[in-house]
PDB file of N, CA and C in Angstrom:
ATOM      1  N   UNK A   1      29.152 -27.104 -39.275  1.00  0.00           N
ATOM      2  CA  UNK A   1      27.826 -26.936 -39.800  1.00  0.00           C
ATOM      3  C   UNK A   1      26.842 -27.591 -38.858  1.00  0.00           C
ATOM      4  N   UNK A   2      25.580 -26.710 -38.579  1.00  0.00           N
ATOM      5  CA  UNK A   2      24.871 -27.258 -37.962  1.00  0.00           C
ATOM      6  C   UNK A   2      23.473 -27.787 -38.751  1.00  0.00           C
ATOM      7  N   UNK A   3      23.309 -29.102 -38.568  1.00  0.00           N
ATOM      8  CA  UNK A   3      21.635 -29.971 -39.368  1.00  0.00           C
ATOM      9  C   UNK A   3      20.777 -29.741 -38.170  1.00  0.00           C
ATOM     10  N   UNK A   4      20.007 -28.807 -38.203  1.00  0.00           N
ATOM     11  CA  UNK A   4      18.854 -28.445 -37.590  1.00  0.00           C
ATOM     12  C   UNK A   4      17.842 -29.904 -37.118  1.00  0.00           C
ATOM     13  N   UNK A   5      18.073 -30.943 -38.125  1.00  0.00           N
ATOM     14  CA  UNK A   5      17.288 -32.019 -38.134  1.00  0.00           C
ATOM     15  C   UNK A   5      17.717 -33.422 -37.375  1.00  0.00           C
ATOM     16  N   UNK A   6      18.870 -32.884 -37.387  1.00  0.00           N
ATOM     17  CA  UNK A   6      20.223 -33.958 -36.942  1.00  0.00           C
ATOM     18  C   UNK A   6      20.526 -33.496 -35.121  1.00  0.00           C
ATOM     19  N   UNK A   7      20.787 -35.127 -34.489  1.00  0.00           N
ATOM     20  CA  UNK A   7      21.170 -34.902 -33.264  1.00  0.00           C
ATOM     21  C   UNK A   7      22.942 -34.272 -33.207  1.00  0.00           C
ATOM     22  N   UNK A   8      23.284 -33.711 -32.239  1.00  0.00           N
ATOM     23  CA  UNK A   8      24.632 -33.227 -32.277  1.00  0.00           C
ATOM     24  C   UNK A   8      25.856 -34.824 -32.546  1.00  0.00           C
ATOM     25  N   UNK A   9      25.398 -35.132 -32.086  1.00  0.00           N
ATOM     26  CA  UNK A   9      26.610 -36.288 -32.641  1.00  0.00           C
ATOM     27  C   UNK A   9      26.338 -36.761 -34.491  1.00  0.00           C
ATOM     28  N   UNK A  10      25.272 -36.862 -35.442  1.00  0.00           N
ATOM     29  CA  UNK A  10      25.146 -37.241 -36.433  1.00  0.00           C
ATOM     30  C   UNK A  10      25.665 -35.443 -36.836  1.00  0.00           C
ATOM     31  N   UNK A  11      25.447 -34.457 -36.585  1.00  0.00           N
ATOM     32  CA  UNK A  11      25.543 -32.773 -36.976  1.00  0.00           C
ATOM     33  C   UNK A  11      27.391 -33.157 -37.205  1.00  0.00           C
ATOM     34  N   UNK A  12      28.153 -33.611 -36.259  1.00  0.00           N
ATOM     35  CA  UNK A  12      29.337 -33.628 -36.634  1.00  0.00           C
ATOM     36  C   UNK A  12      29.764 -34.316 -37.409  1.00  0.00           C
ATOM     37  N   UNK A  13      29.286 -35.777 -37.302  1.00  0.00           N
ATOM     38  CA  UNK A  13      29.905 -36.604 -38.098  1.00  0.00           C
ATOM     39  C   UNK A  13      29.611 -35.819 -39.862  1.00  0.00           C
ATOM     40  N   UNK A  14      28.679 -35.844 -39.819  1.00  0.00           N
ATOM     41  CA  UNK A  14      28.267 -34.810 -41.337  1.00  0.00           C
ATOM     42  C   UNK A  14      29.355 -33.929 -41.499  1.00  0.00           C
ATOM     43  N   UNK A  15      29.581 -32.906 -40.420  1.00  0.00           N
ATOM     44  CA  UNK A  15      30.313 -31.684 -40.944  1.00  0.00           C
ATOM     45  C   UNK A  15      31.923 -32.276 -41.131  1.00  0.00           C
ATOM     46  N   UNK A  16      32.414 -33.585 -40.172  1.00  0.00           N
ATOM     47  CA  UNK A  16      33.735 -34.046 -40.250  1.00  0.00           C
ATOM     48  C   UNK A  16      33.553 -34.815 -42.006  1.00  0.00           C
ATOM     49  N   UNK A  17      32.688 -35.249 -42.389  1.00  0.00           N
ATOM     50  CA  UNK A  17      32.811 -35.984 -43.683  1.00  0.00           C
ATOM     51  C   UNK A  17      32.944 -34.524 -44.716  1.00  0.00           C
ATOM     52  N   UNK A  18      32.055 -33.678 -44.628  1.00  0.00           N
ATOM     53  CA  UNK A  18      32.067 -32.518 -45.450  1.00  0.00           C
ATOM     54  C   UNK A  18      33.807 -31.874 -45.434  1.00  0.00           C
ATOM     55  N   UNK A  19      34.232 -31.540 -44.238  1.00  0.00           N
ATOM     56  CA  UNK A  19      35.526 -31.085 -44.023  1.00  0.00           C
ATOM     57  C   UNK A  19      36.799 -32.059 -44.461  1.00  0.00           C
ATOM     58  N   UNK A  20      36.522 -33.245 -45.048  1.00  0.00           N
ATOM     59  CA  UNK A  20      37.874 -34.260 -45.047  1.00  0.00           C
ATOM     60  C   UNK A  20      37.472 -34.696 -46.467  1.00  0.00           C
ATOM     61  N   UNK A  21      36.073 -35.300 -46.858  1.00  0.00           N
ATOM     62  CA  UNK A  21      36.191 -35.907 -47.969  1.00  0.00           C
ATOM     63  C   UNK A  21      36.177 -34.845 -49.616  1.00  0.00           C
ATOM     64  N   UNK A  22      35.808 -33.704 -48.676  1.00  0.00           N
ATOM     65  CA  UNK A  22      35.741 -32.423 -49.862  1.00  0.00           C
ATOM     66  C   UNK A  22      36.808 -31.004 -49.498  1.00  0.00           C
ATOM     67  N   UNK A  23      37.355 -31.671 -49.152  1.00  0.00           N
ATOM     68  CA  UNK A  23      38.556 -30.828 -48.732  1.00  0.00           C
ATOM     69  C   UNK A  23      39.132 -30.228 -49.490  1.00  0.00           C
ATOM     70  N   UNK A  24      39.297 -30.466 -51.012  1.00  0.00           N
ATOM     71  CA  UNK A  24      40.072 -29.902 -52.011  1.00  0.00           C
ATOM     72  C   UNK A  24      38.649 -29.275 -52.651  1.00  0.00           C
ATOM     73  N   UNK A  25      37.687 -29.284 -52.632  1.00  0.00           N
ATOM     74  CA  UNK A  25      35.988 -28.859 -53.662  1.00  0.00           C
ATOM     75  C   UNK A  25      36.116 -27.873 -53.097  1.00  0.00           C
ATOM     76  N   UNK A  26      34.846 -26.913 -53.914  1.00  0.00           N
ATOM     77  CA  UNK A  26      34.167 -26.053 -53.272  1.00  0.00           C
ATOM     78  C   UNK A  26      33.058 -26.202 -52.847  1.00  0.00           C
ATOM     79  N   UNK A  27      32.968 -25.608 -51.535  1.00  0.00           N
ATOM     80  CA  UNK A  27      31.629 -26.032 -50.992  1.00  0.00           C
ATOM     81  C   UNK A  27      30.768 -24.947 -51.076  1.00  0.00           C
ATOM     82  N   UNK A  28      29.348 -24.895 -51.292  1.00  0.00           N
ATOM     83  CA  UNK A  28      28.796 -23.962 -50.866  1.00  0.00           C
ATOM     84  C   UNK A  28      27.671 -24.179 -49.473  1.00  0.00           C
ATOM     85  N   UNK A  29      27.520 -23.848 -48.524  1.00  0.00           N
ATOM     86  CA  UNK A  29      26.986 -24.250 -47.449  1.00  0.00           C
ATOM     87  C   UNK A  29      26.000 -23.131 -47.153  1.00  0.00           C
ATOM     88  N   UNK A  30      24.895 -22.804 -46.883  1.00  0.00           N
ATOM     89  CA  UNK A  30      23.683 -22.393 -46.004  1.00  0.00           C
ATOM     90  C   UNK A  30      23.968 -22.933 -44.925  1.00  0.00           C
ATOM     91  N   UNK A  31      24.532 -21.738 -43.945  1.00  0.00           N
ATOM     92  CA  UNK A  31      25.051 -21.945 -42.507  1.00  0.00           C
ATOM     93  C   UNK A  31      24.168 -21.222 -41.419  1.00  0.00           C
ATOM     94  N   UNK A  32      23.576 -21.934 -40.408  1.00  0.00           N
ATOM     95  CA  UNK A  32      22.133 -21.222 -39.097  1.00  0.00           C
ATOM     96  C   UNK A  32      23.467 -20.738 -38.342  1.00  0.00           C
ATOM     97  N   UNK A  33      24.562 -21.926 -38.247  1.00  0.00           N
ATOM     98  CA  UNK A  33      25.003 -21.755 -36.857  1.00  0.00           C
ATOM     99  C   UNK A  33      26.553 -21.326 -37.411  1.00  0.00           C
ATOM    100  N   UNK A  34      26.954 -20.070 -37.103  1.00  0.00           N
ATOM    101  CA  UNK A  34      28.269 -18.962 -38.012  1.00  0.00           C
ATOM    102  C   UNK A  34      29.149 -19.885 -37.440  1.00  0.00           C
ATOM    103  N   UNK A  35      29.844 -20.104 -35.993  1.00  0.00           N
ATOM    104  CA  UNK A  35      30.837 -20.516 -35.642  1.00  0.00           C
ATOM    105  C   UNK A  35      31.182 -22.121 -36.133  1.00  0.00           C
ATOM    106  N   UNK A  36      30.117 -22.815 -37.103  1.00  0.00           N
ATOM    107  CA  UNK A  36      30.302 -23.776 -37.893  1.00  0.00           C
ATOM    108  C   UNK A  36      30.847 -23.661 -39.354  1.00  0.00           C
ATOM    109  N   UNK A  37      31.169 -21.761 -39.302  1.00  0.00           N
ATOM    110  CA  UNK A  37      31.698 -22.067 -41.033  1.00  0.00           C
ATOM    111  C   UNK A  37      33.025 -20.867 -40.833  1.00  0.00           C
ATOM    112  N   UNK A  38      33.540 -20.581 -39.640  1.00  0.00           N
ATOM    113  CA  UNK A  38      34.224 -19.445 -39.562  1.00  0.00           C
ATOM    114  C   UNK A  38      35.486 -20.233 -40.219  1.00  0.00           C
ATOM    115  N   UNK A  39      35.862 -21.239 -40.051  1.00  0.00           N
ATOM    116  CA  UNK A  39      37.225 -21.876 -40.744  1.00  0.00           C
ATOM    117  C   UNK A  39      37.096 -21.837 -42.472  1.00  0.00           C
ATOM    118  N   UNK A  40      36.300 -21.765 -42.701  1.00  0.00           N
ATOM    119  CA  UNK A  40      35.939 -21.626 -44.103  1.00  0.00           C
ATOM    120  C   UNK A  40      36.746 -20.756 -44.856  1.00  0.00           C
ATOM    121  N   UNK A  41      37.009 -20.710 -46.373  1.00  0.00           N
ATOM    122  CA  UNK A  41      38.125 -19.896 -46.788  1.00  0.00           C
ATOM    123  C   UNK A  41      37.535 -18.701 -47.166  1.00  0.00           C
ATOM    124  N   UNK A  42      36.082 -18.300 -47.853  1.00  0.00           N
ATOM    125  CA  UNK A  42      35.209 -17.057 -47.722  1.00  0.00           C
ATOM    126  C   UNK A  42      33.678 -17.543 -47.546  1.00  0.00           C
ATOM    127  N   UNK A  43      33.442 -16.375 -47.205  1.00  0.00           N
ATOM    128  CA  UNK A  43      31.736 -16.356 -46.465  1.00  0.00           C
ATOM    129  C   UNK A  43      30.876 -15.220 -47.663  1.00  0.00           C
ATOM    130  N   UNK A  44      29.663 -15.854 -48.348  1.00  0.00           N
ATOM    131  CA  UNK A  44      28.929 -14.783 -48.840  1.00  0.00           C
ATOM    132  C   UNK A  44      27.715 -14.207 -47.692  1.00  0.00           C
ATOM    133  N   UNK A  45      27.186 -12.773 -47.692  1.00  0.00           N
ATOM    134  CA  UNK A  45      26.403 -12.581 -47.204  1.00  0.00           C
ATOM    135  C   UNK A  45      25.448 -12.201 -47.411  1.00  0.00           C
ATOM    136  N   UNK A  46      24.404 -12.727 -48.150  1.00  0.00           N
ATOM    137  CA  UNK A  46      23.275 -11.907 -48.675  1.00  0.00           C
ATOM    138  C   UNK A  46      21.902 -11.309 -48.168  1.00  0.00           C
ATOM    139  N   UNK A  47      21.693 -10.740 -48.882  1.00  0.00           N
ATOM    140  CA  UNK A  47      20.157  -9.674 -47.852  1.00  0.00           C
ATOM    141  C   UNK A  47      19.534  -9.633 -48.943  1.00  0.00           C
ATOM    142  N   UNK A  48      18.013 -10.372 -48.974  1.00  0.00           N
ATOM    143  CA  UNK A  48      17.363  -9.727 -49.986  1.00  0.00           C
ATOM    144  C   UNK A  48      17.662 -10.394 -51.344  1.00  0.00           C
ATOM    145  N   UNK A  49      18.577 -11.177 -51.078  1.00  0.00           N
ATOM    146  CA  UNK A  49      19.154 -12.126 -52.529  1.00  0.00           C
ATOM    147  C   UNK A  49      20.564 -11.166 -52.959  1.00  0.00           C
ATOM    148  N   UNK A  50      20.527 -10.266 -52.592  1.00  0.00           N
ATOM    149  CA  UNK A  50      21.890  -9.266 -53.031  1.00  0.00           C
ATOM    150  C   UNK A  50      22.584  -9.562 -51.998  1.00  0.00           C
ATOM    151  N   UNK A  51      23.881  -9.420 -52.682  1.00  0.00           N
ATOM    152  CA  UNK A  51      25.223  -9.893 -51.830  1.00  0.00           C
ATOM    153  C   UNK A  51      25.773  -8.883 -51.664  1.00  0.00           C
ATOM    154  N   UNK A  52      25.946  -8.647 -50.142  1.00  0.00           N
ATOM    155  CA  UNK A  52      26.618  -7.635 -49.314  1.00  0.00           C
ATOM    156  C   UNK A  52      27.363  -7.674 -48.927  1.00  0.00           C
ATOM    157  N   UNK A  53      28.172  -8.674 -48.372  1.00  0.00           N
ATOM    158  CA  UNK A  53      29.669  -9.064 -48.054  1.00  0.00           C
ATOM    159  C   UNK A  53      30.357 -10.393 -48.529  1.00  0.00           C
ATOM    160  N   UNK A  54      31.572 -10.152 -48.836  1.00  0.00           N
ATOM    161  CA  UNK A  54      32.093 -11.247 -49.612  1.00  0.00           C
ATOM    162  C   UNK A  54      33.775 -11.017 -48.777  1.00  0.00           C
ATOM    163  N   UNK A  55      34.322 -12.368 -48.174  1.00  0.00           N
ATOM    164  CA  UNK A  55      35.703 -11.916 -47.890  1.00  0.00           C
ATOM    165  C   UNK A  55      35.699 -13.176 -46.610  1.00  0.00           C
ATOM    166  N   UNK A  56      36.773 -13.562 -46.284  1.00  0.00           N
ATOM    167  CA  UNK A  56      37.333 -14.401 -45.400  1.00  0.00           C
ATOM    168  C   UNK A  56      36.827 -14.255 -44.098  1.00  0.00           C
ATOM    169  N   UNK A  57      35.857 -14.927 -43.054  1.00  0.00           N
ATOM    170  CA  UNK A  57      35.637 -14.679 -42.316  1.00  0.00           C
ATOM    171  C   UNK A  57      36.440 -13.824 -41.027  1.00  0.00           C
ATOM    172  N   UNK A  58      37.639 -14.284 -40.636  1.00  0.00           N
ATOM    173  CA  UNK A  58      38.186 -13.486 -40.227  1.00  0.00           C
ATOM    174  C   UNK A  58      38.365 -12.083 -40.646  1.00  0.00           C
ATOM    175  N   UNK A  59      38.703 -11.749 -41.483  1.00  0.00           N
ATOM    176  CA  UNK A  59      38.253 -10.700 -42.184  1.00  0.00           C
ATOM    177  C   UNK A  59      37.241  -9.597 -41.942  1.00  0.00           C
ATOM    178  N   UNK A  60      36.042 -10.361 -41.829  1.00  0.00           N
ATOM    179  CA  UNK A  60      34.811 -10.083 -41.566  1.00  0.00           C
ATOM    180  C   UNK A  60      34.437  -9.724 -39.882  1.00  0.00           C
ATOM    181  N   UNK A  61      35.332 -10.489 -39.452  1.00  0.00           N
ATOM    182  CA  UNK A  61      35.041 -10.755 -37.859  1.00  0.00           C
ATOM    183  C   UNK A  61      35.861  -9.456 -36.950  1.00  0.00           C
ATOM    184  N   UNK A  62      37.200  -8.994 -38.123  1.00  0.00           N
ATOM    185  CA  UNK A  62      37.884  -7.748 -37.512  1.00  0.00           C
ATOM    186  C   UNK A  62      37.484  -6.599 -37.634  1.00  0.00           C
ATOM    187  N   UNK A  63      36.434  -6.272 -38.961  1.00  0.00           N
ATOM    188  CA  UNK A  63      36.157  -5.220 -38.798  1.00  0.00           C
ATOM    189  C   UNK A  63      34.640  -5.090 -38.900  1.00  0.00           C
ATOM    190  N   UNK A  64      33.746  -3.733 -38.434  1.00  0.00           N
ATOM    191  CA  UNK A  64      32.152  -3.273 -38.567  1.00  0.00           C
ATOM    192  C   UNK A  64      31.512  -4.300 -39.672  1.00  0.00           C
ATOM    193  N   UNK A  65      30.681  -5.406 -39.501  1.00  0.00           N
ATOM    194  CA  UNK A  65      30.429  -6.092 -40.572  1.00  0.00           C
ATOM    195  C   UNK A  65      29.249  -6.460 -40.487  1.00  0.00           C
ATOM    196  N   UNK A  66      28.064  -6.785 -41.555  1.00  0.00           N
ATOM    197  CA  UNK A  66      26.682  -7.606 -40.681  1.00  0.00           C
ATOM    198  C   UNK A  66      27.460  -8.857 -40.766  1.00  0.00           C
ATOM    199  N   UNK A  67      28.115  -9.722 -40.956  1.00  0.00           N
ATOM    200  CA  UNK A  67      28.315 -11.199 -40.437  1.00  0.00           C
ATOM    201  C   UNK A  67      29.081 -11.029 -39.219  1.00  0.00           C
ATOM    202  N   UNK A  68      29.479 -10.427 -38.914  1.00  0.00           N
ATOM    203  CA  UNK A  68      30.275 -10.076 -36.980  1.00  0.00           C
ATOM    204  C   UNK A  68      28.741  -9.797 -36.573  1.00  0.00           C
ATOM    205  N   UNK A  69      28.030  -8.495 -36.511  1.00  0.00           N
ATOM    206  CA  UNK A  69      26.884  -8.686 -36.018  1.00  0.00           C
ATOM    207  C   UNK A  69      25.833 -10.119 -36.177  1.00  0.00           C
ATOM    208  N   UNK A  70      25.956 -10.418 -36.606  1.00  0.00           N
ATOM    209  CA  UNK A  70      25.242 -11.964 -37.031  1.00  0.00           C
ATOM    210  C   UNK A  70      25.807 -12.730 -36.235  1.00  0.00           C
ATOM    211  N   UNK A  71      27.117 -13.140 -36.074  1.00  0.00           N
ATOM    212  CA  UNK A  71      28.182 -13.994 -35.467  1.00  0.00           C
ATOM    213  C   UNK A  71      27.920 -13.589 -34.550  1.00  0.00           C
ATOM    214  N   UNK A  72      28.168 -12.185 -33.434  1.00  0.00           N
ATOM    215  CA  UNK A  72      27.922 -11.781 -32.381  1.00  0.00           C
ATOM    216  C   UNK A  72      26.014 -12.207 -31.391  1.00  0.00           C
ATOM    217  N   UNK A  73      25.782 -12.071 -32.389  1.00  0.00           N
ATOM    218  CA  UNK A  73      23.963 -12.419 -32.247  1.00  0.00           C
ATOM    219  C   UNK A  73      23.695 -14.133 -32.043  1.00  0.00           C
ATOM    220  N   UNK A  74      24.653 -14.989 -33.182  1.00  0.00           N
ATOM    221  CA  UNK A  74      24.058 -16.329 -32.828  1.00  0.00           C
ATOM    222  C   UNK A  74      25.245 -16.557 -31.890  1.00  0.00           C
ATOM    223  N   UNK A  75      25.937 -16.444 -31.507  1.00  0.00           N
ATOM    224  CA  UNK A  75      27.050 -17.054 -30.472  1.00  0.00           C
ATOM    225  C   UNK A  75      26.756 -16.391 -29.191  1.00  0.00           C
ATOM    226  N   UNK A  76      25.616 -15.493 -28.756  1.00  0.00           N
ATOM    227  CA  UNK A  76      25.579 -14.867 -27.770  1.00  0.00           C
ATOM    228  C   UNK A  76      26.645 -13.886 -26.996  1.00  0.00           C
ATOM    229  N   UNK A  77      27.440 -13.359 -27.951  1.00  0.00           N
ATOM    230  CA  UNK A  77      28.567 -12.939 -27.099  1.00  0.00           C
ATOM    231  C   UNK A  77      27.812 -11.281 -27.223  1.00  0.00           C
ATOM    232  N   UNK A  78      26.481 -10.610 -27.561  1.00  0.00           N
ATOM    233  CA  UNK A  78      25.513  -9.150 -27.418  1.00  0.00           C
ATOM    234  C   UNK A  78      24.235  -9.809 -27.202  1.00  0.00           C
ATOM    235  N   UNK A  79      23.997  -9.100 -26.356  1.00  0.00           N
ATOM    236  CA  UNK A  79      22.724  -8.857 -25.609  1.00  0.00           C
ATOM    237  C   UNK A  79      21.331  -8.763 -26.880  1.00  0.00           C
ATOM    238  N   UNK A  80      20.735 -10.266 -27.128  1.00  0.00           N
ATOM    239  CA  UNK A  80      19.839  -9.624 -28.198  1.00  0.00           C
ATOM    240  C   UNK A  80      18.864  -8.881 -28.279  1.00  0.00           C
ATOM    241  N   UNK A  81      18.398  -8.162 -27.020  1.00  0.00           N
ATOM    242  CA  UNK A  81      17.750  -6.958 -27.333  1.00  0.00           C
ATOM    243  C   UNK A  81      18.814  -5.659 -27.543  1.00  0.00           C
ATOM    244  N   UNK A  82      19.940  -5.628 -27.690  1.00  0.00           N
ATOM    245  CA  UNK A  82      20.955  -4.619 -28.137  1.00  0.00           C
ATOM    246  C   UNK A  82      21.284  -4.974 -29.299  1.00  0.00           C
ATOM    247  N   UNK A  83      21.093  -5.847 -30.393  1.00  0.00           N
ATOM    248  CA  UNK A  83      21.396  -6.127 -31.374  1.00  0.00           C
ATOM    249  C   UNK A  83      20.951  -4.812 -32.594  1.00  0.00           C
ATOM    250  N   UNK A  84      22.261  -4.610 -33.606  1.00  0.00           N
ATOM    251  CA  UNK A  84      22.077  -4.124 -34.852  1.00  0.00           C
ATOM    252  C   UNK A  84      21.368  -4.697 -36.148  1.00  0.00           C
ATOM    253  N   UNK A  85      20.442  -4.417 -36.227  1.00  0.00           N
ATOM    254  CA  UNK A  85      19.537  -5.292 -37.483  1.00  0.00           C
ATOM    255  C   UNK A  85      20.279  -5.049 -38.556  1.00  0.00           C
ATOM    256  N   UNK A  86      20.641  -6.011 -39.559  1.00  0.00           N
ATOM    257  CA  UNK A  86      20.942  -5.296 -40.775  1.00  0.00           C
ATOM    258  C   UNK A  86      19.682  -5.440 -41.664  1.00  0.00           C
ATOM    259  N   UNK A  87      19.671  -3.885 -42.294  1.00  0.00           N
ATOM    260  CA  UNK A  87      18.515  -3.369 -43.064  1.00  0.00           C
ATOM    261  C   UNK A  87      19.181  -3.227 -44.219  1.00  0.00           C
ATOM    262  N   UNK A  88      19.353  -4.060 -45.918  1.00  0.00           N
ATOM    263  CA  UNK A  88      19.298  -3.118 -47.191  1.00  0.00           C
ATOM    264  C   UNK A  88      20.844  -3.516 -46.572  1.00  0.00           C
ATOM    265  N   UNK A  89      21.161  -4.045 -46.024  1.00  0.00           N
ATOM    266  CA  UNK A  89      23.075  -3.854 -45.864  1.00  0.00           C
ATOM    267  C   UNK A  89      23.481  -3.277 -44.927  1.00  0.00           C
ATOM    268  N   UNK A  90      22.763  -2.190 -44.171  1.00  0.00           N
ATOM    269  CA  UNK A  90      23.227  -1.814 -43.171  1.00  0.00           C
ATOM    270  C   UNK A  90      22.858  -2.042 -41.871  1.00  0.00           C
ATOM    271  N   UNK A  91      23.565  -1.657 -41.026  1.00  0.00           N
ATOM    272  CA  UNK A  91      23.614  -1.888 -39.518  1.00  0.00           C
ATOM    273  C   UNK A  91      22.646  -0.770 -39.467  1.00  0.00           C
ATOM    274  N   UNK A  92      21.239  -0.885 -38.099  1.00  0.00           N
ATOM    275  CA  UNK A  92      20.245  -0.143 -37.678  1.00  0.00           C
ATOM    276  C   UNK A  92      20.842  -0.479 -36.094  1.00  0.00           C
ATOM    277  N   UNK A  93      20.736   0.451 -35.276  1.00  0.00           N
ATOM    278  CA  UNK A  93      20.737  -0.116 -34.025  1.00  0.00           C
ATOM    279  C   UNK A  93      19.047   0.273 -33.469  1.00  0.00           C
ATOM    280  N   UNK A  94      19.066  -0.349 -32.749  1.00  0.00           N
ATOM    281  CA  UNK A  94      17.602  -0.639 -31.787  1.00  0.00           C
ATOM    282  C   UNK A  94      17.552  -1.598 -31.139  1.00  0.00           C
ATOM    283  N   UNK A  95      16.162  -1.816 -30.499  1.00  0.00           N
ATOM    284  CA  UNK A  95      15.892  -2.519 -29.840  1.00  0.00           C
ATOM    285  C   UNK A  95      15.178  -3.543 -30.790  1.00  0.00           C
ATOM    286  N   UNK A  96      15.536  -4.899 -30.257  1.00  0.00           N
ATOM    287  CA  UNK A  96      14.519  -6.011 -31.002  1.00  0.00           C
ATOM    288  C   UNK A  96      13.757  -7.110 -30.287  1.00  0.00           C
ATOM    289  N   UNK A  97      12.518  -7.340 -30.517  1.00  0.00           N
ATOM    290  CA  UNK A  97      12.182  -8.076 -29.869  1.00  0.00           C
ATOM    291  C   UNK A  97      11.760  -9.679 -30.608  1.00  0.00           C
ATOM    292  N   UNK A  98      13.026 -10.570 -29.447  1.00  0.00           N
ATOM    293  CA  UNK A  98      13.057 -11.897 -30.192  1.00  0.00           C
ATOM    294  C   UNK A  98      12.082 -12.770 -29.295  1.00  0.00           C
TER     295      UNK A  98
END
């Protein structure tokens, strides 16, 4: 998990206390940065307040998904002016300007 507010060394220590002392809870987390919650046991995805994907990140990451496009977008591994917007749930392709 990444604290937007937090330097990277206090960002971990947070996410190592979250990961050990609540290890058996459920967590629910508001995640900026995806590759901070991919170990996670499921991921909700909502648009709009409606929930569009629900399922194990991996899961998510193998097949056409907006959280792979999302994941793909904040980890830089696509070009973000080639990025798929998700609109209403779905994938749009275009151009975007960030």
């Amino acid at each position: 998990m990444l604290y937007y507010s937090l330097d990277k060394e206090t960002s971990k220590l947070v996410d190592g206390i979250v990961r050990t002392w609540f290890k058996d809870w459920t967590v629910i987390a508001i995640a900026h940065k995806l590759d901070s919650i991919v170990d996670f046991d499921k991921v909700a995805v909502l648009d709009k307040g409606r929930l569009i994907e629900y399922d194990a990140p991996e899961k998510l990451l193998a097949r056409d998904s907006v959280f792979r496009e999302l994941y793909e977008t904040s980890s830089g591994s696509v070009s973000r002016s080639e990025v798929q917007v998700p609109v209403n749930g779905r994938g749009v392709s275009g151009k975007v300007d960030v």
